[in-house]
Each structure stands twice: as C-alpha cells, then as structure tokens.
C-alpha atoms as a PDB file:
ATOM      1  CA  UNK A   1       0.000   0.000   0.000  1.00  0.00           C
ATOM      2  CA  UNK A   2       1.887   2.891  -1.572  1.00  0.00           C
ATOM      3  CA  UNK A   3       2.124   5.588   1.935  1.00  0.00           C
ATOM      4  CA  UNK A   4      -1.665   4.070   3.515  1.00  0.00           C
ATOM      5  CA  UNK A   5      -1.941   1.610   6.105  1.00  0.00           C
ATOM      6  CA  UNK A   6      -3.528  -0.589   7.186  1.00  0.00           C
ATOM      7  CA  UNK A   7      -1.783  -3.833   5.656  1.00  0.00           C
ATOM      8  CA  UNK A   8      -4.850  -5.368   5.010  1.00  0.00           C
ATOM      9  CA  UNK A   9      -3.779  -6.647   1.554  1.00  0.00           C
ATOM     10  CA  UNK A  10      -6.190  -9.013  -0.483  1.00  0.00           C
ATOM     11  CA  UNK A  11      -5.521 -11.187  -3.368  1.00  0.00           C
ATOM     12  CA  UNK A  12      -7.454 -11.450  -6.547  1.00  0.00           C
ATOM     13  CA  UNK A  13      -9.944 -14.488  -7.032  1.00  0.00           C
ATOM     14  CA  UNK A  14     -12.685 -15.518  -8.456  1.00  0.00           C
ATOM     15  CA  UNK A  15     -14.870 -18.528  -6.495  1.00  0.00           C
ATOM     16  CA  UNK A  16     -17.810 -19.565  -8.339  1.00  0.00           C
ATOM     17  CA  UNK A  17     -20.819 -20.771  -6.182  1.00  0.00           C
ATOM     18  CA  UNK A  18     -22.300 -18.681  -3.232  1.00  0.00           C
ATOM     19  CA  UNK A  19     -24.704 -19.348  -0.355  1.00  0.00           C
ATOM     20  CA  UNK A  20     -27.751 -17.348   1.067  1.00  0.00           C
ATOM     21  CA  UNK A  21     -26.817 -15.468   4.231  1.00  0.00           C
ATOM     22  CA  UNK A  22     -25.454 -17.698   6.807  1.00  0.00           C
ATOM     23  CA  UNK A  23     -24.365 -15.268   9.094  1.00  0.00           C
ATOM     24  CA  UNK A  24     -25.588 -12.973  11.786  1.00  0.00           C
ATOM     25  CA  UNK A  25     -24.227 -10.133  13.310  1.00  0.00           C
ATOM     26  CA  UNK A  26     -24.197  -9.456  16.845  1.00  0.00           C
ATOM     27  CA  UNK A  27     -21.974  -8.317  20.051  1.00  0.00           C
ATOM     28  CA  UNK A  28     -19.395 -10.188  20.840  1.00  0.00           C
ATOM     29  CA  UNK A  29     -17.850 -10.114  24.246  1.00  0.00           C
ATOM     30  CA  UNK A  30     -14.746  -7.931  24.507  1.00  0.00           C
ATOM     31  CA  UNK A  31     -14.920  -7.595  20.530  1.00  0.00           C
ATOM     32  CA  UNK A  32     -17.411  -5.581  19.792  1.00  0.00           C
ATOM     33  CA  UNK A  33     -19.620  -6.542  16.860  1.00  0.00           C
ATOM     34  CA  UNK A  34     -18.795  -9.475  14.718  1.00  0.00           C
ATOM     35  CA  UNK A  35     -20.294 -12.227  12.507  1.00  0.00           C
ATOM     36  CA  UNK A  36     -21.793 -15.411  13.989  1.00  0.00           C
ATOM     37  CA  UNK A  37     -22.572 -18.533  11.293  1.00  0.00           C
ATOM     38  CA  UNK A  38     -26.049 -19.291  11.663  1.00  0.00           C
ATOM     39  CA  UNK A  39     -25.671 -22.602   9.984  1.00  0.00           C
ATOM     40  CA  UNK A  40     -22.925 -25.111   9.622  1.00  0.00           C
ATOM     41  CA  UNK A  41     -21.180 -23.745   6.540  1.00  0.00           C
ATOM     42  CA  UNK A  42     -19.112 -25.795   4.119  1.00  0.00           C
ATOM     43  CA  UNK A  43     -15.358 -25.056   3.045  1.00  0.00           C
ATOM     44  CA  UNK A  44     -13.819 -23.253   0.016  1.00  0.00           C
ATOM     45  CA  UNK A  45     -16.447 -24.124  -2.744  1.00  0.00           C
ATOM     46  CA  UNK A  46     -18.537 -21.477  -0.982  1.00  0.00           C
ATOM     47  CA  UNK A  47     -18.928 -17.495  -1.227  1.00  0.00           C
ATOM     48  CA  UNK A  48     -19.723 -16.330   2.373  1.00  0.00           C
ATOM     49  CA  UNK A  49     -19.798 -12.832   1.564  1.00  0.00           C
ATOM     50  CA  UNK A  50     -19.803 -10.754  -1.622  1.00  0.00           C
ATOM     51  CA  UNK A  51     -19.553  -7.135  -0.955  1.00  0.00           C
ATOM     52  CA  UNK A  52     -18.703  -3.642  -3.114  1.00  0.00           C
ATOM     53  CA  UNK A  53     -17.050  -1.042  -1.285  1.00  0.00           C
ATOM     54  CA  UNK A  54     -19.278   1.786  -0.096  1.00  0.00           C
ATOM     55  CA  UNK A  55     -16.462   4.228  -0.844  1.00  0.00           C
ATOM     56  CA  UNK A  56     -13.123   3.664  -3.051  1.00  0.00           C
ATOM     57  CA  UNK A  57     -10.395   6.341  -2.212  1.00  0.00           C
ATOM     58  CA  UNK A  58      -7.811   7.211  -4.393  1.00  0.00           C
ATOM     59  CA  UNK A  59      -4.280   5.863  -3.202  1.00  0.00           C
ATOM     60  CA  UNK A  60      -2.499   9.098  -4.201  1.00  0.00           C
ATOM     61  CA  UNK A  61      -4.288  10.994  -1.071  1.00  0.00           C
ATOM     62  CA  UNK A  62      -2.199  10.805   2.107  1.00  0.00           C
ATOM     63  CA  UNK A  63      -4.162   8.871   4.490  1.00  0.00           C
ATOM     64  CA  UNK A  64      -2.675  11.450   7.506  1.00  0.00           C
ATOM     65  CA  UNK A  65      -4.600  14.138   6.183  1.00  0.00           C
ATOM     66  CA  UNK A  66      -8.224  14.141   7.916  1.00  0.00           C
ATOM     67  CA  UNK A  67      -8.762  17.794   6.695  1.00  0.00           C
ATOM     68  CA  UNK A  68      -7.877  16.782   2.859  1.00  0.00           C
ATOM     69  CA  UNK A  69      -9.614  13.500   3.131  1.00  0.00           C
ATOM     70  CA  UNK A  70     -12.957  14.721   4.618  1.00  0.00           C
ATOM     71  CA  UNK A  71     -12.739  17.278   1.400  1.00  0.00           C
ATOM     72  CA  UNK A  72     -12.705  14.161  -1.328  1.00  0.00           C
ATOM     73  CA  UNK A  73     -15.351  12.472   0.728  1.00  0.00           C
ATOM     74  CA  UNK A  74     -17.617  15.875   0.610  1.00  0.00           C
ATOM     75  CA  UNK A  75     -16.808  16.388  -3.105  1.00  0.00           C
ATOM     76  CA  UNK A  76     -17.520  12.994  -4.340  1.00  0.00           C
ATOM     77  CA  UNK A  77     -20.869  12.866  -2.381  1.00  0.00           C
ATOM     78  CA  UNK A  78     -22.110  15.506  -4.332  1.00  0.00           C
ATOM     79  CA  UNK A  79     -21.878  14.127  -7.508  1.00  0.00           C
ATOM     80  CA  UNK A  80     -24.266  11.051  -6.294  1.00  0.00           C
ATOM     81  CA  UNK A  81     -27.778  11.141  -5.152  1.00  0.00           C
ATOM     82  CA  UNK A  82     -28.697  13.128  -2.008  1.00  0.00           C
ATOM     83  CA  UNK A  83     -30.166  10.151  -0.553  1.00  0.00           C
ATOM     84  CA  UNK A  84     -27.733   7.452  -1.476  1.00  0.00           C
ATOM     85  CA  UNK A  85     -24.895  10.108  -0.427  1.00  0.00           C
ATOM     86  CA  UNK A  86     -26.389  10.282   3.016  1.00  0.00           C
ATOM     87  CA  UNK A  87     -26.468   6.312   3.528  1.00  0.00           C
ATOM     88  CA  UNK A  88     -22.953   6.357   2.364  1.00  0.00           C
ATOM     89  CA  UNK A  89     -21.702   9.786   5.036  1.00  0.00           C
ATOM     90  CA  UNK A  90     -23.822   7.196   7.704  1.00  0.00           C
ATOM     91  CA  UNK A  91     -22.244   4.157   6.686  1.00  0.00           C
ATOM     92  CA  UNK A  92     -18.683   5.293   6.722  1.00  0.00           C
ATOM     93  CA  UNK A  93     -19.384   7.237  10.131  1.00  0.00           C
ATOM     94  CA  UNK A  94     -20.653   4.094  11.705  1.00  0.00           C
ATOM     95  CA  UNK A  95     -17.444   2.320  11.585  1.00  0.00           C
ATOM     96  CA  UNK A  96     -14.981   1.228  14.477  1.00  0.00           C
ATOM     97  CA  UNK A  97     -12.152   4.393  14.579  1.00  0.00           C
ATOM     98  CA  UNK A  98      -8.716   2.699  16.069  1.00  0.00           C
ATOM     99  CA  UNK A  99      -6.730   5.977  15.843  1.00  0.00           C
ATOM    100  CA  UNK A 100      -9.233   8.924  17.013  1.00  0.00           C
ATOM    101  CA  UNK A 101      -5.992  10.883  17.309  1.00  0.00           C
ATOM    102  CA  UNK A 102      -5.929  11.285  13.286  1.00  0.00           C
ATOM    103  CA  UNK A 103      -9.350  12.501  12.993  1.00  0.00           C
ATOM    104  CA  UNK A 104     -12.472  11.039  11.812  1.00  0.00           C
ATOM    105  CA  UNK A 105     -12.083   9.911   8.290  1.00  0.00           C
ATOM    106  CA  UNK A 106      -8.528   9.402   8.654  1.00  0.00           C
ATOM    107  CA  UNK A 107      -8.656   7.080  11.196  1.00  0.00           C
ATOM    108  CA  UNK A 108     -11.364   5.191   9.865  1.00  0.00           C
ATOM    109  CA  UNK A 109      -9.580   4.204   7.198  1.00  0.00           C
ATOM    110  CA  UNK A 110      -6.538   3.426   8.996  1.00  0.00           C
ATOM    111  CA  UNK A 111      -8.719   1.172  10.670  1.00  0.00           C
ATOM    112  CA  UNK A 112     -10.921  -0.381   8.384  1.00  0.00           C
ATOM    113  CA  UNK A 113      -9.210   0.383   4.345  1.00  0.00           C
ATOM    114  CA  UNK A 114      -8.350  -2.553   2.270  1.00  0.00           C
ATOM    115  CA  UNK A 115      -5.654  -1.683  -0.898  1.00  0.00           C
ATOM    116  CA  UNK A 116      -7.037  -2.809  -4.077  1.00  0.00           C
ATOM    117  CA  UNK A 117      -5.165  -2.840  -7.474  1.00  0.00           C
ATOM    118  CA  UNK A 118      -5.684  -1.106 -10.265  1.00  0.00           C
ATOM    119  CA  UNK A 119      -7.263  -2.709 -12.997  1.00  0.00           C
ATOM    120  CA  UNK A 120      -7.975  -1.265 -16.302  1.00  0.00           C
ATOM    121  CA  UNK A 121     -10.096   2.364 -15.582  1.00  0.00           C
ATOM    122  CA  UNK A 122      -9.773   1.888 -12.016  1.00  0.00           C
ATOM    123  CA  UNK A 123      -6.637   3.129 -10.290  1.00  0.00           C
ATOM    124  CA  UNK A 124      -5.095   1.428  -6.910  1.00  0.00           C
ATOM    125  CA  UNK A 125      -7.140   2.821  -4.238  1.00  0.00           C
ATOM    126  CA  UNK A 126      -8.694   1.980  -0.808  1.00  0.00           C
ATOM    127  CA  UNK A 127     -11.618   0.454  -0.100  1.00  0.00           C
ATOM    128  CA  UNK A 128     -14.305   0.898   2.775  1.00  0.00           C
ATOM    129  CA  UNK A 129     -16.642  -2.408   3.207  1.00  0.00           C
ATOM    130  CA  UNK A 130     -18.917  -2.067   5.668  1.00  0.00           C
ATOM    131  CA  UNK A 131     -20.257  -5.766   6.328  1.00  0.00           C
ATOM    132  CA  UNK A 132     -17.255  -7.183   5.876  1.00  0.00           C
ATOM    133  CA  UNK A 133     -15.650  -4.705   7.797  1.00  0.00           C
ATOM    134  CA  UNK A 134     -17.515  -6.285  11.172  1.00  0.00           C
ATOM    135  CA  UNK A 135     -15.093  -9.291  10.718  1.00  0.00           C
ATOM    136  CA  UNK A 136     -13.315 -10.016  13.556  1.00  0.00           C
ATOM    137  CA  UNK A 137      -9.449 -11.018  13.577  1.00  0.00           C
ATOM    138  CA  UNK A 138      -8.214 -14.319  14.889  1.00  0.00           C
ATOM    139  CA  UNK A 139      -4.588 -15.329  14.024  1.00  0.00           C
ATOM    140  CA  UNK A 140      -5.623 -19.391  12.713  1.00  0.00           C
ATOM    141  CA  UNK A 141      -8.603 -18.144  10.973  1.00  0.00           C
ATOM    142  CA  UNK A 142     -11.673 -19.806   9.286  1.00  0.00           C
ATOM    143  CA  UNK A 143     -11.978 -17.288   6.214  1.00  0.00           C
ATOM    144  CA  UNK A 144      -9.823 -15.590   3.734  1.00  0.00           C
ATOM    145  CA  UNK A 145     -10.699 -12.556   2.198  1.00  0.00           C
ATOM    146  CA  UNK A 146     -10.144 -12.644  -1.619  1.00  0.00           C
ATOM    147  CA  UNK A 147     -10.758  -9.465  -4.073  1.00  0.00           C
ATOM    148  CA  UNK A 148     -12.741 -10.109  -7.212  1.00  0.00           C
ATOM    149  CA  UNK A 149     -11.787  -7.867  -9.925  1.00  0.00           C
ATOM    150  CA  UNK A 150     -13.992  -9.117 -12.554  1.00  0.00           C
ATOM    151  CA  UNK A 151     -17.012  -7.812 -10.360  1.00  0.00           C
ATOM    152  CA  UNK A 152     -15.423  -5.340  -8.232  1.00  0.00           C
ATOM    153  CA  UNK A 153     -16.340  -6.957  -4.947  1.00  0.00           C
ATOM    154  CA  UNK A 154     -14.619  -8.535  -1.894  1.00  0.00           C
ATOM    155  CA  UNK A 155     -15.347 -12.012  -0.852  1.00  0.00           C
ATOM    156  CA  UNK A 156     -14.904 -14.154   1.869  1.00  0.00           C
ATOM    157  CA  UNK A 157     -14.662 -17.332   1.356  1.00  0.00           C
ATOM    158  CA  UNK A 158     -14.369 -20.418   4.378  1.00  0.00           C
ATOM    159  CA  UNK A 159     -11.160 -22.197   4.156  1.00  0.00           C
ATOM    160  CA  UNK A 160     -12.403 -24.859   6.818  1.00  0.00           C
ATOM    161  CA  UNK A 161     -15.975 -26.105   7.609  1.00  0.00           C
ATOM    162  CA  UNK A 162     -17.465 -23.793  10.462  1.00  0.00           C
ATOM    163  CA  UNK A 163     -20.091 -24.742  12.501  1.00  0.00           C
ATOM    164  CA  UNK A 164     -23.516 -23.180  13.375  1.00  0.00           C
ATOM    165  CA  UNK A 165     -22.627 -20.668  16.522  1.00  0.00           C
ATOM    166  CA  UNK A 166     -18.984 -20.223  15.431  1.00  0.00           C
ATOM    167  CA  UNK A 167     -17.600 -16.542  14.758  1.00  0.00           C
ATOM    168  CA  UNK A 168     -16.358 -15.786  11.496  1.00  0.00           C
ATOM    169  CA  UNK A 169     -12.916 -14.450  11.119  1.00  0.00           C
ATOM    170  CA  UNK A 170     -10.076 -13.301   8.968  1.00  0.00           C
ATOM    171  CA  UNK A 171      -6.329 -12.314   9.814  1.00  0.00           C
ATOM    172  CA  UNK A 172      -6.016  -9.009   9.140  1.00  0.00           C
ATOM    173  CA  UNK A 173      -1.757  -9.659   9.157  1.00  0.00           C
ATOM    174  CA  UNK A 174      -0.718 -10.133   6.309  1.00  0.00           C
ATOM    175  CA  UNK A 175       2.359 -12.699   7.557  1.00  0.00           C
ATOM    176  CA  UNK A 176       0.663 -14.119  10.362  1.00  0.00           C
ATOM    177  CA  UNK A 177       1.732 -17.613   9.973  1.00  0.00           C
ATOM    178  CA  UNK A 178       5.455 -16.575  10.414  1.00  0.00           C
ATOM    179  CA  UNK A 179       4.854 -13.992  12.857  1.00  0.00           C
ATOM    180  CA  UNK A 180       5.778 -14.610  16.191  1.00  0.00           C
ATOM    181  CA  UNK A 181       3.159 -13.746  19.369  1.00  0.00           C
ATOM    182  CA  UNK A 182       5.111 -10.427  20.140  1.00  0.00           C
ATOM    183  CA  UNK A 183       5.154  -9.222  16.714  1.00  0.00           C
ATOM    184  CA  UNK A 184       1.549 -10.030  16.130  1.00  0.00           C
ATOM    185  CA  UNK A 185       0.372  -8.306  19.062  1.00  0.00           C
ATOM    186  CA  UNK A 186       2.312  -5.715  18.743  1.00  0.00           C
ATOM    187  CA  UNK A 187       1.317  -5.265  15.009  1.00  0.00           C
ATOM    188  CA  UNK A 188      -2.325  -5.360  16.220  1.00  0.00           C
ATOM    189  CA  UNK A 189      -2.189  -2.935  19.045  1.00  0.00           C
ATOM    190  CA  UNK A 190      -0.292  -0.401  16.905  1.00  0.00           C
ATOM    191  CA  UNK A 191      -2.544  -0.685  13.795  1.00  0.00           C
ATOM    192  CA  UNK A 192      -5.873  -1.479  14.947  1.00  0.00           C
ATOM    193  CA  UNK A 193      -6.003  -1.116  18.635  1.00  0.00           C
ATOM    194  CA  UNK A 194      -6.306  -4.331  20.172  1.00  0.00           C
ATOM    195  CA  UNK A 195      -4.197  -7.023  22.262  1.00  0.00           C
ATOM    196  CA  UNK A 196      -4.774 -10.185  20.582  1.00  0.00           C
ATOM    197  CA  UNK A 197      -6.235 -13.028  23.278  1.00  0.00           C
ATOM    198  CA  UNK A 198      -7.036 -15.641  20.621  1.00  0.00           C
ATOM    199  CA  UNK A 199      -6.378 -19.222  21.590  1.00  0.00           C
ATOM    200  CA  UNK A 200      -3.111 -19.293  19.171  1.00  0.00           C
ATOM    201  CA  UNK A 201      -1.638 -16.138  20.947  1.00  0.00           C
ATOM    202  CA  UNK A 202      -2.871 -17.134  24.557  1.00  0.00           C
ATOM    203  CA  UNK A 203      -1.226 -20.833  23.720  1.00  0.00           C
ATOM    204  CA  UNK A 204       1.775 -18.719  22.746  1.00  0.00           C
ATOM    205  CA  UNK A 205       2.190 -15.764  25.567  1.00  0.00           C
ATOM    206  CA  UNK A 206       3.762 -18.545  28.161  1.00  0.00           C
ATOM    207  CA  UNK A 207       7.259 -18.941  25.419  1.00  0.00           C
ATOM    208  CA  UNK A 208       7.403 -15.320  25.043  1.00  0.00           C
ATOM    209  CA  UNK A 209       7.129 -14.922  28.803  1.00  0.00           C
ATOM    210  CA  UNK A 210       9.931 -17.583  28.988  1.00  0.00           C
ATOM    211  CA  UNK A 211      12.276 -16.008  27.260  1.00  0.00           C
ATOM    212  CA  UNK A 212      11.994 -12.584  28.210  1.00  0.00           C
ATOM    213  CA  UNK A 213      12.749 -13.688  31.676  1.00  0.00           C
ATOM    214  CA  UNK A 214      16.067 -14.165  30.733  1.00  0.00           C
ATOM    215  CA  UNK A 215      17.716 -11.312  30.948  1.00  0.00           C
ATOM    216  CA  UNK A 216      20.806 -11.816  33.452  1.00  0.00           C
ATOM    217  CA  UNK A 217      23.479 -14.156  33.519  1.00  0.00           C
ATOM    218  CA  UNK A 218      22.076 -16.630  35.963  1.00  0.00           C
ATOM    219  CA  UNK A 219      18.648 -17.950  36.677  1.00  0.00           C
ATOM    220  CA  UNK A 220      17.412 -20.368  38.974  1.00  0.00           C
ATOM    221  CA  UNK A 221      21.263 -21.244  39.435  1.00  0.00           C
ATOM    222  CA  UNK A 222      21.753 -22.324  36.002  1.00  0.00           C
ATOM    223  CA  UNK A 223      23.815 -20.004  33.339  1.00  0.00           C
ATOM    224  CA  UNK A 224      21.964 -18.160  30.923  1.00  0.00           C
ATOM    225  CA  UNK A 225      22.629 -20.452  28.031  1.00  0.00           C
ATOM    226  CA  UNK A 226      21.328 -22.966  29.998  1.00  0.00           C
ATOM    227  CA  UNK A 227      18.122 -21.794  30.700  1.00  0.00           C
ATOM    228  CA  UNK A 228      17.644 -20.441  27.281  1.00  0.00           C
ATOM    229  CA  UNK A 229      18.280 -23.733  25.790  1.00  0.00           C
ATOM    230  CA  UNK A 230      16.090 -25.235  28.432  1.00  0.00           C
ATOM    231  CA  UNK A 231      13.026 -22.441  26.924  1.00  0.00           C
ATOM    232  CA  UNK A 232      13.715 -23.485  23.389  1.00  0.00           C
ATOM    233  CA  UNK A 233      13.506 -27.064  24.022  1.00  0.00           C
ATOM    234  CA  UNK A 234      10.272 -26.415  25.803  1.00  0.00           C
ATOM    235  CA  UNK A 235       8.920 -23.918  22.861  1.00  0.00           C
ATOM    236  CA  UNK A 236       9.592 -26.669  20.473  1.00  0.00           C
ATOM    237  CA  UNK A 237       7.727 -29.209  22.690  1.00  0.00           C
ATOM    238  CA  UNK A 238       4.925 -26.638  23.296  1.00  0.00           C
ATOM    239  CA  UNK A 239       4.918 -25.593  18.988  1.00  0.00           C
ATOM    240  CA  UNK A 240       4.345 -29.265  18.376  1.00  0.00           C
ATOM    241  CA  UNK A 241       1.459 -29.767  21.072  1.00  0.00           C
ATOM    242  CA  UNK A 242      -0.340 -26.365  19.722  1.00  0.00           C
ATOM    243  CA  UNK A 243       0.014 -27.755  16.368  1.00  0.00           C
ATOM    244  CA  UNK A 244      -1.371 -30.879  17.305  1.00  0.00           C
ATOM    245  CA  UNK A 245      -4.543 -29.254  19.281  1.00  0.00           C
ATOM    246  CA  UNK A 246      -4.952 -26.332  16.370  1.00  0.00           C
ATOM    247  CA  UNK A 247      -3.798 -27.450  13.463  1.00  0.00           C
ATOM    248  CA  UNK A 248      -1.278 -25.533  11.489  1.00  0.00           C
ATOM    249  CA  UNK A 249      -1.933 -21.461  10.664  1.00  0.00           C
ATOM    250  CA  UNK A 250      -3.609 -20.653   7.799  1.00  0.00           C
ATOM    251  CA  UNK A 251      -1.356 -18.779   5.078  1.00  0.00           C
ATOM    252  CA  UNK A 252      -2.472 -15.480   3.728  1.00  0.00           C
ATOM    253  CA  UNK A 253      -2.047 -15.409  -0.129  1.00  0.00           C
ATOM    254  CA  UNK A 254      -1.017 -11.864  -0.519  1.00  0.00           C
ATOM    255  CA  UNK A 255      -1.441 -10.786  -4.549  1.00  0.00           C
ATOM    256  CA  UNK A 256       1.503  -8.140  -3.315  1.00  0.00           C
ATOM    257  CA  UNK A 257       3.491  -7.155  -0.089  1.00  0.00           C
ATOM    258  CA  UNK A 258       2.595  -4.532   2.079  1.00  0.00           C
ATOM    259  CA  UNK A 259       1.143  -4.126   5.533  1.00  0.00           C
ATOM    260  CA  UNK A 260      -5.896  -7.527   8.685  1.00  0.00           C
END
C-alpha cells in the first residue's frame, strides 16, 4: 500500500458458487460486533460474503490528512444522489475508529481500508466495506478474504468447515503464519487497537514470557545459556502440542506485499 496503512492486503480471485446469508451479526464479548454462522457452513467451494465497497479512495491521497480527506469524501458525495450520499456519510461514520488521534475519516480508514489494485479504468485505491468490515481477527482463521476484480467486490470465502454458533474471522496480518506472538500483538495494538487473546496467541504468551525472563546471567542457578536452551527445548515441545490441538496457521495469499 503505496504511503496508507492498514496492511490489510487481499488477493485477486474468483470462487464460483455462493450461499444465502449464513451469518448474523451481533456483540461479541470484549470484541465488539462481529459475525456469527447461523448454519454449519461448508469449506472453500462457498462465497460467504460478496460485498462492493461503499467508498473507493484514491491511493495518491495521504491517508494522515483528515482535513484533505474529509474534502474528497464531501466532493464525491455531491456528484451522487442526495439520498444514497447520506447512507454512504452514515455508513462510513458508523465504523470502528482505532486511531481517534488522526481525525475522523482518517482514522477510519486506517482502521478499516483494504488496498485494491488497479485494474484497467480503475486506479489502486482503498476500499471501505462495511459488512465485511464487522469481521473479527483471529490469528488461525476460518476465512480468507479474496478481491474479485472481474465484479469489483470482496469475498470471503471459508477455508475450513465452520459450525452453526462459530464466529467468522479473517487475519487481518498479512504474515501471520510466520509472525511470532510479540510481533503479532504488537502489530495489532499499533494498527488497529487491540491485544490479541485468541487461543493461538494465549497458547503462545507462556514462550514469550519464557524467554523474556532471561535477561541476566544466571537464573534459577543455572547459566543463561542454559536456561535459554532449556526455553527453546520447551517452545519446540509446546509448537508441536499447539500444532497438534490447532492445526497448522492458515497462510495469507497476498497478490503483493505490504502491511488484517
């Protein structure tokens, strides 16, 4: 994302069958809103969601620059109909702001912007979803988001089976199988505002813990390379019980680096 955060990054594909709405939307404890399946939910052959964005920003525009940004949005909502310009000001409006510090439309899209490519009129810009943008992050997810350029809209798509009463998520990391706990909660706090407690991270805190204990040249009576080969035998040991109990993380197909 050329200068605009966040790295929520999406890769181009096209998935052929959908489903009727599966889904609810409700509070979630310590979350906020997210999306609940209402059904059990098959994997991978299915379209969960199949959304436009409400409002594609141009990628040139610094996304620092509430006063500038709040100008485009004004501008372009004049050239639409009053009434569909008003559901679009309330729609934008009514999403989660992260980084209140930048302003309104600023830090919305900080917070919520996906980068999409350019693709023959359309120039690389951001896009605002507002459904999808009630998807909660977990860091072993059960959806991926994929961008449809044919059609212009974002999907989600299940990359497991998920069952009736089970939240729907996505990473929004773009590395996340790679990432270590501390860099993925650190990445989350800074860009979105929240300390990741999903059961990956939680079965994860204890190694970081470990290690950062070890700061002096004794412990416990043993030398320092003792203990910290005594924490990485017990990480590995720990890796390959998670693994066992979670499975392995899902990988993010990025179409493109950048910064979920």
């Amino acid at each position: 994302m050329p200068n605009l955060t966040p790295k929520r990054r999406v890769a181009p594909q096209v998935i052929s069958s959908t489903i009727e709405k599966s889904y609810r939307i409700q509070a979630i404890p310590h979350k906020g809103l997210g999306l609940i399946a209402q059904r059990d939910i098959p994997v991978l052959s299915t379209i969960l969601i199949s959304e436009a964005p409400i409002l594609r920003i141009p990628s040139t525009m610094d996304e620092d620059d509430d006063t500038a940004l709040t100008i485009w949005l004004e501008r372009f909502l004049l050239t639409i109909p009053p009434k569909i310009a008003s559901e679009k000001r309330k729609a934008t409006h009514s999403l989660l702001n992260s980084h209140p510090e930048k302003g309104v439309l600023a830090g919305i899209l900080q917070t919520n912007g996906f980068q999409l490519p350019a693709e023959g009129k359309w120039p690389e810009c951001r896009g605002l979803f507002i459904e999808i943008s009630r998807i909660n992050h977990f860091c072993v997810p059960n959806c991926a988001q994929r961008w449809d350029g044919k059609k212009r809209v974002m999907i989600i798509v299940p990359v497991r089976r998920i069952e009736v009463g089970e939240e729907i998520t996505v990473t929004y990391l773009v590395n996340v199988e790679v990432m270590v706990v501390k860099e993925r909660r650190e990445s989350l706090m800074k860009d979105f505002g929240f300390w990741c407690e999903c059961e990956r991270c939680k079965a994860e805190g204890g190694d970081e813990g470990m290690l950062e204990e070890v700061d002096g040249e004794t412990l416990g009576g043993g030398s320092k390379a003792e203990v910290v080969l005594e924490a990485e035998v017990s990480k590995d040991k720990n890796q390959a019980e998670r693994h066992e109990r979670i499975g392995s993380p899902v990988k993010e197909r990025p179409a493109w680096k950048a910064k979920w």
